[in-house]
Protein backbone atom coordinates (compact mmCIF):
# COMPACT_ATOMS: atom_id res chain seq x y z
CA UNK A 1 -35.30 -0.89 -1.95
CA UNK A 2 -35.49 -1.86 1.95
CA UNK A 3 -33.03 0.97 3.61
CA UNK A 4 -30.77 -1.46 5.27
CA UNK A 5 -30.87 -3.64 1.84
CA UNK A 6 -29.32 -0.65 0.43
CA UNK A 7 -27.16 0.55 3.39
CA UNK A 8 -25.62 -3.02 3.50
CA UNK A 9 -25.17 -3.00 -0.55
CA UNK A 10 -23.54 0.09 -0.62
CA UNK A 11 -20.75 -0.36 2.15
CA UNK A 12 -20.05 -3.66 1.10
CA UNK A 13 -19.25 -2.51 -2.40
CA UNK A 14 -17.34 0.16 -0.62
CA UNK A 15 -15.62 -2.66 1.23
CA UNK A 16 -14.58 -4.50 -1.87
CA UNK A 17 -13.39 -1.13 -3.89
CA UNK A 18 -11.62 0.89 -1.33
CA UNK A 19 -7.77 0.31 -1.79
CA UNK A 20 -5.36 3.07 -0.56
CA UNK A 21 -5.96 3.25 3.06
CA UNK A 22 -8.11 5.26 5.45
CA UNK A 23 -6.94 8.80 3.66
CA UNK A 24 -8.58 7.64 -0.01
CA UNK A 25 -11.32 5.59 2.27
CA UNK A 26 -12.94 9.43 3.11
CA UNK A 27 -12.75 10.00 -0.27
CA UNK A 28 -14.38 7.57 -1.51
CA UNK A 29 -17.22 8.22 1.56
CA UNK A 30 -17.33 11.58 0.62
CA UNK A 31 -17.59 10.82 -2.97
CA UNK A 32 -20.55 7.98 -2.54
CA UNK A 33 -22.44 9.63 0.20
CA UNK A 34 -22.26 13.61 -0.34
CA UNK A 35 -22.14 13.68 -3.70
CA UNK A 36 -24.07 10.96 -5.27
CA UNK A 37 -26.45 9.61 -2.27
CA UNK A 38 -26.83 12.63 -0.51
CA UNK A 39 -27.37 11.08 2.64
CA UNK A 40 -25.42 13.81 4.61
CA UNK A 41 -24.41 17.36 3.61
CA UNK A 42 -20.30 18.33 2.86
CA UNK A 43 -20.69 20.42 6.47
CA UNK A 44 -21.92 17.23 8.63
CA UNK A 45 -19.31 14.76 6.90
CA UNK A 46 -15.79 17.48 7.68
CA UNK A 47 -17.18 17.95 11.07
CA UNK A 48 -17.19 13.38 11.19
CA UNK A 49 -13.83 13.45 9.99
CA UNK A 50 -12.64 16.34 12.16
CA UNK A 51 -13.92 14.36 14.97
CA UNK A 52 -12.60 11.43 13.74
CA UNK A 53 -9.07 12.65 13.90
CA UNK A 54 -9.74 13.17 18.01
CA UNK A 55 -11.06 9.78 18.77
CA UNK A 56 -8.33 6.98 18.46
CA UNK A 57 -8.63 3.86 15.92
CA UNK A 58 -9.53 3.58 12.52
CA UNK A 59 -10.41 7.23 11.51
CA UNK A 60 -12.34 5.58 8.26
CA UNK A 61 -14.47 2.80 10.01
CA UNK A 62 -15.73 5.66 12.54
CA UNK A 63 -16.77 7.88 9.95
CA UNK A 64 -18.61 4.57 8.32
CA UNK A 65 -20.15 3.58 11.43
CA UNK A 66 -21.51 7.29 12.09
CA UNK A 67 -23.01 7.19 8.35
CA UNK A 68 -24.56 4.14 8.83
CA UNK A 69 -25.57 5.04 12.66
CA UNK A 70 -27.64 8.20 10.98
CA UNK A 71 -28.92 6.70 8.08
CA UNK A 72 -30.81 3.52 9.80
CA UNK A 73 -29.84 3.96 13.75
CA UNK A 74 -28.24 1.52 15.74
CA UNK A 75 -28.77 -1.28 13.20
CA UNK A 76 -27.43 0.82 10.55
CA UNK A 77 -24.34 1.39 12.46
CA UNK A 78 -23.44 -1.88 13.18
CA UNK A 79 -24.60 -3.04 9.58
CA UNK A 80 -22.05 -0.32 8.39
CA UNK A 81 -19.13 -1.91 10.44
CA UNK A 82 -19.93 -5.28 9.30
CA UNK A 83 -20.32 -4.31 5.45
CA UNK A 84 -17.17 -2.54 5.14
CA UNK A 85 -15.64 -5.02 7.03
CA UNK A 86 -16.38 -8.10 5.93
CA UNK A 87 -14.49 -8.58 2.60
CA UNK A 88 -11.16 -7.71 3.61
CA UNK A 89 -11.64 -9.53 6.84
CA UNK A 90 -12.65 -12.74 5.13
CA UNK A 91 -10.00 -12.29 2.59
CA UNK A 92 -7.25 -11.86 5.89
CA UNK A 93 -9.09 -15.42 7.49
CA UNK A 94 -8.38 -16.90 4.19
CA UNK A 95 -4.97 -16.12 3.72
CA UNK A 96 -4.00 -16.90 7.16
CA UNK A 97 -5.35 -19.98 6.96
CA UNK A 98 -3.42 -20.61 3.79
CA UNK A 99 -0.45 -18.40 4.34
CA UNK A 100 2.42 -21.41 4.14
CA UNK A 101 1.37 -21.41 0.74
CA UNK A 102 1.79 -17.33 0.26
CA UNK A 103 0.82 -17.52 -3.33
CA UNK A 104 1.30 -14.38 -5.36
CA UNK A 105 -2.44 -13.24 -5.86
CA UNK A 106 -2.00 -9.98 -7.18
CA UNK A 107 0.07 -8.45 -10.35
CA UNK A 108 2.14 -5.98 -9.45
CA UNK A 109 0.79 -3.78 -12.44
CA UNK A 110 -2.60 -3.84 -11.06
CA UNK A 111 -1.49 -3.76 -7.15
CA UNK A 112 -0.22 -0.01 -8.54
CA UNK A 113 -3.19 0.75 -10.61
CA UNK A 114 -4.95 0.23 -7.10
CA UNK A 115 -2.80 3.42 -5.29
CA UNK A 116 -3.25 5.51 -8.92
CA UNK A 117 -6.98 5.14 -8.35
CA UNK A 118 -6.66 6.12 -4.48
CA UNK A 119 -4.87 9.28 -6.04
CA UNK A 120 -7.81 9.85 -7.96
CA UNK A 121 -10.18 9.40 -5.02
CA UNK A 122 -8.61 11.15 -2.38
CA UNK A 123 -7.85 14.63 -4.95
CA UNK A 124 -11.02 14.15 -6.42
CA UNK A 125 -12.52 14.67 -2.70
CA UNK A 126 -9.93 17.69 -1.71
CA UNK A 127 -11.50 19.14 -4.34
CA UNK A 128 -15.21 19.20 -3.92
CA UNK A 129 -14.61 19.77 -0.19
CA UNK A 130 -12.42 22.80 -0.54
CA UNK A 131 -14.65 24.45 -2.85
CA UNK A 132 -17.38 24.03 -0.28
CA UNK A 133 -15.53 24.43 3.07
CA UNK A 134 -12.92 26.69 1.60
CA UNK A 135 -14.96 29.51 0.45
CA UNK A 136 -13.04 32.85 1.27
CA UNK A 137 -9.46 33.99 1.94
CA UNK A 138 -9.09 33.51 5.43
CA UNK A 139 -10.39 29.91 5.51
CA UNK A 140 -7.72 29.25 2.46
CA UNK A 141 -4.80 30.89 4.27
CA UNK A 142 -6.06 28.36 6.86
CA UNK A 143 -6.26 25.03 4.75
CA UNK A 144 -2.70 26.43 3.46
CA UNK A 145 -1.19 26.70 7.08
CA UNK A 146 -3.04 23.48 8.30
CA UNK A 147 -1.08 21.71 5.04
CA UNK A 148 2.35 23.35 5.75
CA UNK A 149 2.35 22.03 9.82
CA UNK A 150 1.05 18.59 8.61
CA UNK A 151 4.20 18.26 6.18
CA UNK A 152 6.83 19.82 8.28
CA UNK A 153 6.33 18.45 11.95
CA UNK A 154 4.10 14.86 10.47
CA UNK A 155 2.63 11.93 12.55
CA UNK A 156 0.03 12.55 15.07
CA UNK A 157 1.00 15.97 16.17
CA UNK A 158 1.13 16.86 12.97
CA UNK A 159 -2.51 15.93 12.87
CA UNK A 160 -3.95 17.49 16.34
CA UNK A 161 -2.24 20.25 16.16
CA UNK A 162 -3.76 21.77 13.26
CA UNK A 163 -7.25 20.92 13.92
CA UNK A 164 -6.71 22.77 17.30
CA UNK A 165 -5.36 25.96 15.96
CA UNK A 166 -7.94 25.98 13.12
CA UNK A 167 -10.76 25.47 16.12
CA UNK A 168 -9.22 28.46 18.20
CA UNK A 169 -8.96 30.69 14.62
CA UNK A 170 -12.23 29.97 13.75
CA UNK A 171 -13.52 31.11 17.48
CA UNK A 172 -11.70 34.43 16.89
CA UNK A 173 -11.70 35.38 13.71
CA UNK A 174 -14.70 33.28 11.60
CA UNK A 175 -17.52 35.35 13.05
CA UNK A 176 -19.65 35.52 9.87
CA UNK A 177 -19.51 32.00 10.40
CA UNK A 178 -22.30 31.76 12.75
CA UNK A 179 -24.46 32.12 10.15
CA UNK A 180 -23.74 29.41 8.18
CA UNK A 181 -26.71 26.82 8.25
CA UNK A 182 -26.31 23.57 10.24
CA UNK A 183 -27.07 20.69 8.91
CA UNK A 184 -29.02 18.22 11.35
CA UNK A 185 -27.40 14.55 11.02
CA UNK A 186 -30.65 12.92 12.29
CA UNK A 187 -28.58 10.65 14.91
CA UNK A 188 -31.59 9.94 17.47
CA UNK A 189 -29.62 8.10 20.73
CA UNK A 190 -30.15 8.97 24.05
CA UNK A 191 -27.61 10.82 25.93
CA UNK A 192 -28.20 8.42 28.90
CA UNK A 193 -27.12 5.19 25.96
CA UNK A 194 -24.31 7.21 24.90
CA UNK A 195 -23.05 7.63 28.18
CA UNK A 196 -23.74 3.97 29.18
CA UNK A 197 -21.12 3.51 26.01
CA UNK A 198 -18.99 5.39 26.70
CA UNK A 199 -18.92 3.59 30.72
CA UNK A 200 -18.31 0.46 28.74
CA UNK A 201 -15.34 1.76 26.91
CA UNK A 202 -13.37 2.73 29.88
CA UNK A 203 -14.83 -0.44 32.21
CA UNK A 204 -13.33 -2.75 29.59
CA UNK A 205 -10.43 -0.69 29.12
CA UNK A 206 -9.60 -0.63 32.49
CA UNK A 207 -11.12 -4.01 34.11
CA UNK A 208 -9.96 -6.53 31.58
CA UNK A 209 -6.43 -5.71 32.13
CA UNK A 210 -7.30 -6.53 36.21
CA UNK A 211 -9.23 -9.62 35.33
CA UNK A 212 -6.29 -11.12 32.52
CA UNK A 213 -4.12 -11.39 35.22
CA UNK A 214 -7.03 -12.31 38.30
CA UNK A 215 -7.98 -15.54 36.26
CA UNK A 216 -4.65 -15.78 33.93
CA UNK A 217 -7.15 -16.51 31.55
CA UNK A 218 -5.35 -17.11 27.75
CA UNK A 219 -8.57 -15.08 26.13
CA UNK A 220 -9.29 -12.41 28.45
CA UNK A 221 -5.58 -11.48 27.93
CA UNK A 222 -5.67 -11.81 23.96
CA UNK A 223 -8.94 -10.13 24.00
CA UNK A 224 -7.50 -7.48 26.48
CA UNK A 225 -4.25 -6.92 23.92
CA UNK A 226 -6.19 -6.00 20.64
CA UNK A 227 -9.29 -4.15 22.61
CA UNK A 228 -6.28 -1.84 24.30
CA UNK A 229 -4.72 -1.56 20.70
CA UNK A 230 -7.93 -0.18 19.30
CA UNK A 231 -8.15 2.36 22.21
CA UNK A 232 -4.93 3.60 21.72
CA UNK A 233 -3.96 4.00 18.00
CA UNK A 234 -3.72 7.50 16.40
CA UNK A 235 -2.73 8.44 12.92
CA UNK A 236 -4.19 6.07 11.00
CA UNK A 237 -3.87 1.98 10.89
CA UNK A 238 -0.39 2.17 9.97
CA UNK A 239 0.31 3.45 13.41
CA UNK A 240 -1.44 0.18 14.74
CA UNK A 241 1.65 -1.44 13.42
CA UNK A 242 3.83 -1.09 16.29
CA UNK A 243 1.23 -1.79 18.57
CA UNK A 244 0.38 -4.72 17.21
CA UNK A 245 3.89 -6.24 16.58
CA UNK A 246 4.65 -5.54 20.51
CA UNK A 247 1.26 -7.68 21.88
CA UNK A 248 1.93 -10.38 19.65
CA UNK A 249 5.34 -10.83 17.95
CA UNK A 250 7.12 -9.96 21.31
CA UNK A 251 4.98 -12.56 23.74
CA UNK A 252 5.73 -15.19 20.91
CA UNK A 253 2.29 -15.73 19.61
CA UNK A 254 3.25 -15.12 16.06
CA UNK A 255 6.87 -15.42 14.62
CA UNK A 256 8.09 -11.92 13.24
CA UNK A 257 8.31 -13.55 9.62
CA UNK A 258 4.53 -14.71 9.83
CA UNK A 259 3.73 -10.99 11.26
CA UNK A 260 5.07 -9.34 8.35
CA UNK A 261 3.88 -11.15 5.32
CA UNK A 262 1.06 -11.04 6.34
CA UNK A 263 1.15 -6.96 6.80
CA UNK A 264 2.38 -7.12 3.44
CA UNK A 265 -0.44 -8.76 2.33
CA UNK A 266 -2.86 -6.16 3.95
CA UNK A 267 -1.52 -3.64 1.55
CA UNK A 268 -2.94 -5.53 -1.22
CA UNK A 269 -6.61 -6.03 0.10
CA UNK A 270 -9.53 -3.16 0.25
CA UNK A 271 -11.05 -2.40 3.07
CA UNK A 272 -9.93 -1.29 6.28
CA UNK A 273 -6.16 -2.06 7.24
CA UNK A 274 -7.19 -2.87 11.09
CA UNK A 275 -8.39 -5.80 9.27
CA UNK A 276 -5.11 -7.13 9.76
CA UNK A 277 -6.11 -8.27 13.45
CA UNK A 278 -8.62 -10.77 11.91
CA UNK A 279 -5.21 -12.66 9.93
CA UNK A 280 -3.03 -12.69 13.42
CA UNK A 281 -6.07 -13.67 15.33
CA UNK A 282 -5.56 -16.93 12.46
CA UNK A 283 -2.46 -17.40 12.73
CA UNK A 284 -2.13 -17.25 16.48
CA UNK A 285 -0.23 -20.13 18.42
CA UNK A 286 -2.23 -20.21 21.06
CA UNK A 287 -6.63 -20.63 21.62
CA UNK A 288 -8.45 -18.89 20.18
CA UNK A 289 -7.12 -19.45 16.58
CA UNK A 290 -8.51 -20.14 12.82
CA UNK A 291 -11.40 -18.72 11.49
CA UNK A 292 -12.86 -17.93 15.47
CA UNK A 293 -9.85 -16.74 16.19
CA UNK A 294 -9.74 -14.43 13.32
CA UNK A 295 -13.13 -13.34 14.32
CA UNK A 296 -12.31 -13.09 18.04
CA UNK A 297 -9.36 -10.35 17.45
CA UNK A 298 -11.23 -8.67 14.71
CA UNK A 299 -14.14 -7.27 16.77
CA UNK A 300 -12.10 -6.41 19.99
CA UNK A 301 -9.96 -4.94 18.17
CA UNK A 302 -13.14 -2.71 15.75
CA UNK A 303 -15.16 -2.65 19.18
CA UNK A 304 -13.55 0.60 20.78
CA UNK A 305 -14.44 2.65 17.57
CA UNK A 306 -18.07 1.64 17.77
CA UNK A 307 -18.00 2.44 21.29
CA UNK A 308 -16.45 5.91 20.77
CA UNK A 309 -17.89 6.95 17.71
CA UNK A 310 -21.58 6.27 18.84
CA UNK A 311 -20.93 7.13 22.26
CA UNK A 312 -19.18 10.90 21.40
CA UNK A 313 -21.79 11.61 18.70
CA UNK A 314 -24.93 12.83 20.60
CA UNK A 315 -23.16 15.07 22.69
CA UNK A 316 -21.15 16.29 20.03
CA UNK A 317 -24.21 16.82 17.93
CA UNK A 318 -26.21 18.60 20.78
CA UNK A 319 -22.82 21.09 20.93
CA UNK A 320 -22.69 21.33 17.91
CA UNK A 321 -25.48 23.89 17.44
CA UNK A 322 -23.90 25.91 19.70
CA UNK A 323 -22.80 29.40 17.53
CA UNK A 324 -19.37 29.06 19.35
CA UNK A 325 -18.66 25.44 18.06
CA UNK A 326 -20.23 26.37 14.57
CA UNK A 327 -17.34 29.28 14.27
CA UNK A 328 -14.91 27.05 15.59
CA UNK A 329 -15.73 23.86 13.42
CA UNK A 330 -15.74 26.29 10.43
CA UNK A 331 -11.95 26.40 10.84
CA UNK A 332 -11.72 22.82 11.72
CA UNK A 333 -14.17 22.31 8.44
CA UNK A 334 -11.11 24.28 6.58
CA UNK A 335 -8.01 22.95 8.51
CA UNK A 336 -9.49 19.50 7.63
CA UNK A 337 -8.92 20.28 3.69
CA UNK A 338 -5.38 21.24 4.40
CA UNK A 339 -4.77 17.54 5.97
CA UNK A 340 -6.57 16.12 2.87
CA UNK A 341 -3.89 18.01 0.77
CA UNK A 342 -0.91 16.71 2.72
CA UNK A 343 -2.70 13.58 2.75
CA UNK A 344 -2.66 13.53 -1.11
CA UNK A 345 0.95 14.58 -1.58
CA UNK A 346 2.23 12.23 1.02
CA UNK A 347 1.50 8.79 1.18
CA UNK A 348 -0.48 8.73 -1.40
CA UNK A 349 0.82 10.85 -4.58
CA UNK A 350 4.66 9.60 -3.40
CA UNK A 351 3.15 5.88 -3.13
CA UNK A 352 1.74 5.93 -6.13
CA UNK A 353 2.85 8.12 -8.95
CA UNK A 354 6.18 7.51 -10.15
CA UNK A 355 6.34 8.84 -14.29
CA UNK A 356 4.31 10.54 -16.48
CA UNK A 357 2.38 7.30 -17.77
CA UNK A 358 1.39 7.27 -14.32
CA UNK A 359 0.67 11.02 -14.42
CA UNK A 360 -1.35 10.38 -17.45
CA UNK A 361 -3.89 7.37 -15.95
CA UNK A 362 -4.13 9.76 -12.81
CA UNK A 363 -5.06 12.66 -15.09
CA UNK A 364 -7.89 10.63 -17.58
CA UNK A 365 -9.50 8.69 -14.17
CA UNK A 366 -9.88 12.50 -12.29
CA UNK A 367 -11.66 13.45 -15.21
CA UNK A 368 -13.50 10.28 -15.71
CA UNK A 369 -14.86 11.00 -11.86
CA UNK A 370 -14.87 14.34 -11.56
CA UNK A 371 -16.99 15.52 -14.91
CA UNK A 372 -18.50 12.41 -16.37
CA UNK A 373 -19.67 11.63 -12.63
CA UNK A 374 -18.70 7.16 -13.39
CA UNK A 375 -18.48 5.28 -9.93
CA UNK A 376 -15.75 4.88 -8.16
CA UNK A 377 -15.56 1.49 -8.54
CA UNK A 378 -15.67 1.61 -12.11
CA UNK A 379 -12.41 4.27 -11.65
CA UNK A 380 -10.58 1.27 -9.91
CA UNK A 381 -11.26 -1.14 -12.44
CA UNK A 382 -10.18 1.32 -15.05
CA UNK A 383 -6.84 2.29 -13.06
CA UNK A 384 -5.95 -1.36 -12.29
CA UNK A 385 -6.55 -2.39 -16.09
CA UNK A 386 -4.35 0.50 -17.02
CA UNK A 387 -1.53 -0.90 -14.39
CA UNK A 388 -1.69 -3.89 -15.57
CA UNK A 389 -1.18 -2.67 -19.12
CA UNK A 390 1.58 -0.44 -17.95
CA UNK A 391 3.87 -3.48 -15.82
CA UNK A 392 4.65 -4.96 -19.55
């Protein structure tokens, strides 16, 4: 099969199977491409979603575009974005354009089967990456410590910190480390392209802002608003929430009622939850709005995570070599399982397992995945089937 045949198959089943957010969205990466495709090692995909927790926007999309950016280049990046993308994106268009209707599309039984099989996912993943980035005593303690900051202090501190500390305990004390084998990613870019990205990033960041208000041009400003978003959100895309709701609810472009079923309805959909731009860019009041407009939000809102991702990962790949980083990263590599943990317990466990039926579906799916190896698709079918059984 033609790579980018496959590449586009594979995230866009992703796209359409991915409920639970950007925490069970690594798992299911980390499920699909280190342990059945193989296209990266366990070591390459922490240090992604180590890195991915520096860079704002949406941690999940990065780590898809930097998959997709080493398996097939710069085509296979983009084609990553737009795979993963493009069913909860068109399924936001679509329900903007219909949402005075707001019909109820999804049981509630199988709306919950959804966050059982993100359960699944996400501790199915904690799992095989602690065994392998876990290995000894010291990098345990570390996962341990890295989960008991994450709980107590939360949000994005809660996040940075960690990740830091592990770094700076890996420097110190990890120095067997430095002989652990690094795993080439293959990413083949230019330093002199990712730089040039990287000077688009900030010029737009920057510029737009100056030119909005030169030309008091309607979409340089919109554009301007959900570009700036993108550049600025950590935590996760529930942070973007906030954001969001200040650009458009507060300037009157969207009604606070409109904003919020349709944020509700985001929580039903796979996929990425920035997708939400692509439903206020079609409900806007103002040009552009519909379907373009939906399209016109979605990518300037997606567009400073391509920029960062592919712009960061040469240099961070040239450093990465460097003994120094590869004792650091291993604590990273181990702090990173400790956020996966408190990940697990909180929002997704809390979310999503309520009783022991609950405990029971959770239980039979993990082993489903984890020993008789079925896809994780098949797991979501099998946990939505069961929630719909379970709401009578």
């Amino acid at each position: 099969m033609n790579l980018y045949i496959d590449l586009f198959k594979t995230f866009f089943i992703l796209g359409c199977t991915s409920f639970g957010g950007p925490v069970a969205h690594l798992g299911y990466f980390q499920n699909e491409f280190v342990e059945k495709k193989k296209w990266i090692s366990s070591s390459t995909y922490a240090d992604l979603v180590a890195l991915s927790q520096f860079l704002p926007g949406p941690a999940s999309s990065q780590v898809g575009i930097a998959i997709g950016q080493i398996r097939g280049g710069i085509p296979g990046g983009i084609l990553a974005w737009f795979a993963f993308t493009l069913p909860s994106a068109l399924l936001m268009i679509f329900f903007g354009l219909g949402v005075g209707l707001y019909p109820e599309f999804w049981n509630q039984g199988v709306l919950h089967g959804f966050k059982i099989a993100a359960v699944v996912v996400v501790a199915h993943a904690v799992w095989s990456m602690g065994v392998k980035l876990c290995p000894d005593k010291e990098r345990i303690s570390l996962a341990a410590i890295a989960l008991t900051i994450s709980i107590g202090i939360g949000g994005t501190l809660g996040q940075l910190l960690p990740i830091f500390l592990g770094g700076i305990f890996g420097f110190l004390f990890l120095k067997k480390a430095d002989n652990l084998p690094h795993s080439p990613t293959g990413f083949k870019i230019s330093t002199a392209y990712s730089y040039t990205l990287l000077g688009i990033f900030f010029l737009i960041l920057f510029v737009l802002p100056l030119l909005a208000n030169l030309f008091q041009n309607q979409s340089i400003r919109l554009f301007d608003s959900f570009f700036r978003v993108g550049s600025l959100v950590f935590g996760g895309g529930h942070v973007v929430l906030p954001l969001l709701k200040e650009e458009v609810v507060t300037t009157g472009l969207v009604s606070n009622q409109i904003f919020m079923v349709g944020y509700g309805a985001a929580q039903a959909i796979p996929g990425p939850l920035f997708t939400f731009t692509a439903y206020l860019g079609t409900v806007l009041k103002t040009t552009p709005h519909g379907i373009w407009g939906g399209i016109f939000c979605l990518v300037a809102a997606f567009l400073p995570a391509y920029l960062l991702i592919i712009g960061i990962l040469p240099i961070w790949e040239r450093f990465r070599k460097e003994t120094w980083l590869k004792q650091s990263m291993a604590g990273i590599n181990a702090v990173v399982v400790g956020l996966l943990i408190s990940a697990l317990y909180s929002p997704v466990w809390t979310e999503a397992i309520f009783n022991r039926y609950d405990f029971v579906v959770f239980a039979l799916c993990f082993i489903l995945l984890m020993f008789w190896k079925l896809p994780s698709w098949s797991i979501v079918a099998v946990c939505a089937f069961f929630g719909f059984c379970l709401n009578f």
